[in-house]
C-alpha atoms as a PDB file:
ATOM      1  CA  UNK A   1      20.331  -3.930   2.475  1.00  0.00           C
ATOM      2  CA  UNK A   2      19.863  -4.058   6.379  1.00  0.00           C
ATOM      3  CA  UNK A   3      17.038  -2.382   7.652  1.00  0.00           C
ATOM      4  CA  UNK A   4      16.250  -0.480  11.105  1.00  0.00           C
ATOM      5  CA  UNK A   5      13.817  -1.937  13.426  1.00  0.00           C
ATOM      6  CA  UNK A   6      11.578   1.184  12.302  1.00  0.00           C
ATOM      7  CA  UNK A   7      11.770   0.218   8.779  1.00  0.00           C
ATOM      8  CA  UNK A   8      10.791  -3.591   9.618  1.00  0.00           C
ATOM      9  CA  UNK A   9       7.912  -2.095  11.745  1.00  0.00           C
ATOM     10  CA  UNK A  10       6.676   0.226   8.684  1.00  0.00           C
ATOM     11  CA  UNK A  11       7.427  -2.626   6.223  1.00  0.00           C
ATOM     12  CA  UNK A  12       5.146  -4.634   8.674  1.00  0.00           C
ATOM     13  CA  UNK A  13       2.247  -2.411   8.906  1.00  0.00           C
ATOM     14  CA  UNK A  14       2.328  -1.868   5.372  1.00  0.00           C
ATOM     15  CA  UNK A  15       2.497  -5.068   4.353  1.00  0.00           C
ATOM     16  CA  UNK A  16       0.253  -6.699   6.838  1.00  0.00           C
ATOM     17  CA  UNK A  17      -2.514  -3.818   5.512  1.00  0.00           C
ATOM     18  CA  UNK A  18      -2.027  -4.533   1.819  1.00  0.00           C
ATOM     19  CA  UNK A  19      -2.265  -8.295   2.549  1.00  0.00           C
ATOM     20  CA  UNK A  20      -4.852  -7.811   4.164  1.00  0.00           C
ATOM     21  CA  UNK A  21      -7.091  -5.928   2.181  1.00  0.00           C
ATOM     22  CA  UNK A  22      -5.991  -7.593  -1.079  1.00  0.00           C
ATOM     23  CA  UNK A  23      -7.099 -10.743  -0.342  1.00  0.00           C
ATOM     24  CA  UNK A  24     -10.385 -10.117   1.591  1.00  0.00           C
ATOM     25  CA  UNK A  25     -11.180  -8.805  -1.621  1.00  0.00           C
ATOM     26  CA  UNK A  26     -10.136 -11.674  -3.519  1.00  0.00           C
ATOM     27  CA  UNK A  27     -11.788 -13.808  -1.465  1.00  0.00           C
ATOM     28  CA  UNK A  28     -14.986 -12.078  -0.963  1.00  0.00           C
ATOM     29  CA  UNK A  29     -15.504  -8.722  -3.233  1.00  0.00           C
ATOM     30  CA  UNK A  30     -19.280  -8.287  -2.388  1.00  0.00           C
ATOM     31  CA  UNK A  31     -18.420  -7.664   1.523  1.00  0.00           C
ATOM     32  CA  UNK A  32     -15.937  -5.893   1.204  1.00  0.00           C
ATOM     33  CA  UNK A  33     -17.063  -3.420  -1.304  1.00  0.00           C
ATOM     34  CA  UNK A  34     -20.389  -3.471   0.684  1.00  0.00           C
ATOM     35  CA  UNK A  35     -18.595  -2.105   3.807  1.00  0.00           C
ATOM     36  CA  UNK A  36     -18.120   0.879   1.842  1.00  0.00           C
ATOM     37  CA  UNK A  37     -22.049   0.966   0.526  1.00  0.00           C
ATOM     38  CA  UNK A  38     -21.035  -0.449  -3.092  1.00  0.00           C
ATOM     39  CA  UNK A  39     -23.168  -3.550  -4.083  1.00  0.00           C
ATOM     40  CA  UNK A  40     -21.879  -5.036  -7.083  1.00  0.00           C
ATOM     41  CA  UNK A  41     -24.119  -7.279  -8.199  1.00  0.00           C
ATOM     42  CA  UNK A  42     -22.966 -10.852  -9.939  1.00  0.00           C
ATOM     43  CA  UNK A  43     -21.334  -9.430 -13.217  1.00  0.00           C
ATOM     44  CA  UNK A  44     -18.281 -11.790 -13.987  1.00  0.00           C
ATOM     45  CA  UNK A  45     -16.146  -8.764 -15.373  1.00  0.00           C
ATOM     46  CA  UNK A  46     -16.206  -6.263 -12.604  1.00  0.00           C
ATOM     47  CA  UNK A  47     -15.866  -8.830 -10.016  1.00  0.00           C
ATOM     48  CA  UNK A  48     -12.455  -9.953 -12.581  1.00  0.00           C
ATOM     49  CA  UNK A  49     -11.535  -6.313 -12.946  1.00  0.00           C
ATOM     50  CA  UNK A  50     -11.899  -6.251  -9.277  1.00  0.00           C
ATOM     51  CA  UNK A  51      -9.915  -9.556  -8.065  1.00  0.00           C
ATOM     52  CA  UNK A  52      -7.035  -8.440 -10.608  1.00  0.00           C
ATOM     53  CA  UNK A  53      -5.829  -5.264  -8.369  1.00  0.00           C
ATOM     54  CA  UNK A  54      -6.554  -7.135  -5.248  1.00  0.00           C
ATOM     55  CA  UNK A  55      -4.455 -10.056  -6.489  1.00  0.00           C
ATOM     56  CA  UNK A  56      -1.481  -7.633  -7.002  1.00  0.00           C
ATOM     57  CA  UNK A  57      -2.449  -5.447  -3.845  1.00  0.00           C
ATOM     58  CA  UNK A  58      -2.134  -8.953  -1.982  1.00  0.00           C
ATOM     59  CA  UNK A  59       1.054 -10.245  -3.577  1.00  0.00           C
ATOM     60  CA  UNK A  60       2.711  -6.890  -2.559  1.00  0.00           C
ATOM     61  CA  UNK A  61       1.532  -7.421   0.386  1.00  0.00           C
ATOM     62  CA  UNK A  62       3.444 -10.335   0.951  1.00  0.00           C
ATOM     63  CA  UNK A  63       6.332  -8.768  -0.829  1.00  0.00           C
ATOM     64  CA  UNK A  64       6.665  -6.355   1.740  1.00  0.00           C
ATOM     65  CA  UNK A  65       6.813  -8.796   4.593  1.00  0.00           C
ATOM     66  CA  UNK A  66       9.166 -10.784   2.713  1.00  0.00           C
ATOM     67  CA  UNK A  67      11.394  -7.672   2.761  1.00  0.00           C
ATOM     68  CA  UNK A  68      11.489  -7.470   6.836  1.00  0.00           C
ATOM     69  CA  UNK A  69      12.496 -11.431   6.613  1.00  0.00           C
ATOM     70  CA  UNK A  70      14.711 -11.790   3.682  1.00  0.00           C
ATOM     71  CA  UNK A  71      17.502  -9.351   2.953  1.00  0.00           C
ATOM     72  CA  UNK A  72      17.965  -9.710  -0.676  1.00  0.00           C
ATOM     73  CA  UNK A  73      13.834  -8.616  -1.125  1.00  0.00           C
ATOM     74  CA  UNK A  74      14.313  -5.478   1.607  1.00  0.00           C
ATOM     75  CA  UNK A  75      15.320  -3.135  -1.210  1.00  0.00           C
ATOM     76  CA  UNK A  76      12.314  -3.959  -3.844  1.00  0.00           C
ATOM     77  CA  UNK A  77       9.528  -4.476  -0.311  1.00  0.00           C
ATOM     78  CA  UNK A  78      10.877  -0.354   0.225  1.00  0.00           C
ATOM     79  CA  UNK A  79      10.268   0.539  -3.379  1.00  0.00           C
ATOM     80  CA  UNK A  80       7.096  -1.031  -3.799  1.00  0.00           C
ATOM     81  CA  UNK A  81       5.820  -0.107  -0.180  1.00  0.00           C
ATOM     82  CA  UNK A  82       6.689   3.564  -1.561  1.00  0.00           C
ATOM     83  CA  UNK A  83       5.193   2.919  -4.865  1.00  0.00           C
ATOM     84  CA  UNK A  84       1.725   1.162  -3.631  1.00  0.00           C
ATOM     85  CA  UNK A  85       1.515   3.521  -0.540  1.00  0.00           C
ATOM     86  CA  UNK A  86       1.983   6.901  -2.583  1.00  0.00           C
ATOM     87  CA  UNK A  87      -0.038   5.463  -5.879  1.00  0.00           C
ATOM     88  CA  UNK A  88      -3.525   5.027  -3.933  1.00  0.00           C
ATOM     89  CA  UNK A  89      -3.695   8.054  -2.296  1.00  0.00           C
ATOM     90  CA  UNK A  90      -3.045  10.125  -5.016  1.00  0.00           C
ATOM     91  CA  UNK A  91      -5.623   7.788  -7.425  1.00  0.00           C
ATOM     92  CA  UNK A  92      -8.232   8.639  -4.679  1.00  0.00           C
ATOM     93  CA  UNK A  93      -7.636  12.264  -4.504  1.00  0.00           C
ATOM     94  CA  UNK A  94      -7.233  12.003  -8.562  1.00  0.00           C
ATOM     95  CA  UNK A  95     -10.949  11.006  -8.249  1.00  0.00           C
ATOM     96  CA  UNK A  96     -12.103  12.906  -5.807  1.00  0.00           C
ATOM     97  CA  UNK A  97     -11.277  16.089  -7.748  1.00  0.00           C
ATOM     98  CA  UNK A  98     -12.759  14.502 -10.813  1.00  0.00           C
ATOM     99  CA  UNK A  99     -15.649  12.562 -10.024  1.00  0.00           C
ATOM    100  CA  UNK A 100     -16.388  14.706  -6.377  1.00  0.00           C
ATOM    101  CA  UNK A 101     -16.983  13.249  -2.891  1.00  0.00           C
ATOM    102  CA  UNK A 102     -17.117   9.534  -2.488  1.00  0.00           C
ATOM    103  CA  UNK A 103     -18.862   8.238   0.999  1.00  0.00           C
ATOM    104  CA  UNK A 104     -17.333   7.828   3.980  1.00  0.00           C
ATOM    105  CA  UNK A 105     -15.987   4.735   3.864  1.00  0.00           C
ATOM    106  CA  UNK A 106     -13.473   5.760   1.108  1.00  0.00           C
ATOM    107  CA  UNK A 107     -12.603   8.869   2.714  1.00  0.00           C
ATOM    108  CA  UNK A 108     -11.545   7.084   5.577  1.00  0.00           C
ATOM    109  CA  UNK A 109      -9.705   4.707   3.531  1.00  0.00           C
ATOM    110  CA  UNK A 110      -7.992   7.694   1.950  1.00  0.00           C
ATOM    111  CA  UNK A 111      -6.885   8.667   6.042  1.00  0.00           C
ATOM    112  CA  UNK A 112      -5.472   5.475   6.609  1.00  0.00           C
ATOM    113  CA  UNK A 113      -3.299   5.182   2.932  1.00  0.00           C
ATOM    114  CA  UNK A 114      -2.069   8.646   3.518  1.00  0.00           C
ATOM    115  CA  UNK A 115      -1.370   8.018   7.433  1.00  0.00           C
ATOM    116  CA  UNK A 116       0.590   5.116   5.778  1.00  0.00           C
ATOM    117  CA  UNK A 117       2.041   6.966   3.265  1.00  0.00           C
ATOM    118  CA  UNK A 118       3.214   9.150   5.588  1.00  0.00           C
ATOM    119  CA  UNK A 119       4.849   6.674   7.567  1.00  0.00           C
ATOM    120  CA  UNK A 120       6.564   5.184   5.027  1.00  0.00           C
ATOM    121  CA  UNK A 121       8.122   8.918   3.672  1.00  0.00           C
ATOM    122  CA  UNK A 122       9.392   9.538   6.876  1.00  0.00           C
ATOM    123  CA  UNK A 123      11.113   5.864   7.974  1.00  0.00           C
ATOM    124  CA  UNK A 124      12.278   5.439   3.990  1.00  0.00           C
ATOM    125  CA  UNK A 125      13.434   9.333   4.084  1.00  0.00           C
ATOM    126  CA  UNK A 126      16.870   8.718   4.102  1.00  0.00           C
ATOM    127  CA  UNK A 127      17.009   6.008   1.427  1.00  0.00           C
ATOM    128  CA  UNK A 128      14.891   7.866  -0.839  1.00  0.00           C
ATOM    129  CA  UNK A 129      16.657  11.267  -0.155  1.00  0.00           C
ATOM    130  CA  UNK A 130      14.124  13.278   1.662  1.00  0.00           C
ATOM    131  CA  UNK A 131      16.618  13.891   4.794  1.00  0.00           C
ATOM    132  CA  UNK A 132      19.748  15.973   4.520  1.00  0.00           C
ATOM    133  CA  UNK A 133      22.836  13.981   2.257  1.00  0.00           C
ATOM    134  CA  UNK A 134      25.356  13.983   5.659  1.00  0.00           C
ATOM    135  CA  UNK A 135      22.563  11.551   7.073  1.00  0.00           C
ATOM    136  CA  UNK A 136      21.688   9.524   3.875  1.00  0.00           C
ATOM    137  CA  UNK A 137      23.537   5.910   4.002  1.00  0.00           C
ATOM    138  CA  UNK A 138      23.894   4.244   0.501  1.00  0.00           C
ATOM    139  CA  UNK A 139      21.496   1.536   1.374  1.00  0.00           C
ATOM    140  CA  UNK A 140      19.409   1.536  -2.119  1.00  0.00           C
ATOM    141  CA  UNK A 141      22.962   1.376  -3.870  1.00  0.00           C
ATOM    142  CA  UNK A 142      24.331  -1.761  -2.056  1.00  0.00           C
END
């Protein structure tokens, strides 16, 4: 699948982000989580429960990139941008309506998964079939 320069620019964001964030976690949980006024104390099985999702966050991460690079990964680095970008969001709101407001730290990491989310609807449109069929190439097919 070839992409568009705005796909490799949304595949870059993305994947830069989730890179990003995954392994700052892995690598150091307590600041990270601290930034958003969580301490966590030393318990080995919440920092594991912890590392696990950032180890997977990470590897998609990478995943994405790999798709602006490598041609053969551009169709799963779409999917799983789409997949990781939508998933969040809606687990945050999902806890937001059940467990009520979290601080301010999450909500702005709620802005900035939906702003990304949003992105990635909108250059993936087409391949996904959000935009009308006369304009939808057969990319995800190919």
């Amino acid at each position: 699948m070839t992409l568009t320069g705005f796909e490799k620019f949304t595949l870059g964001i993305a994947g830069i982000t989730a890179l990003s964030i995954g392994a700052y976690i892995l690598a150091a949980p307590h600041a990270f989580y601290a930034s958003y006024g969580i301490a966590l104390g030393n318990d080995a099985s919440l920092l594991s429960e912890l590392r696990a999702p950032a180890a997977g966050l990470a590897v998609s991460g990478g995943l994405m990139l790999a798709g602006i690079v490598r041609r053969a990964l551009a169709q799963v680095a779409v999917m799983l941008t789409l997949i990781v970008y939508t998933a969040f969001p809606a687990g945050r709101l999902l806890g937001l309506a059940l467990d009520g407001m979290p601080s301010g730290g999450i909500l702005g990491a709620l802005a900035v998964e939906v702003a990304i989310a949003a992105l990635c609807l909108f250059a993936f449109r087409r391949r996904i079939g959000l935009a009308p069929a006369s304009s939808t190439p057969r990319a995800l097919v190919q």
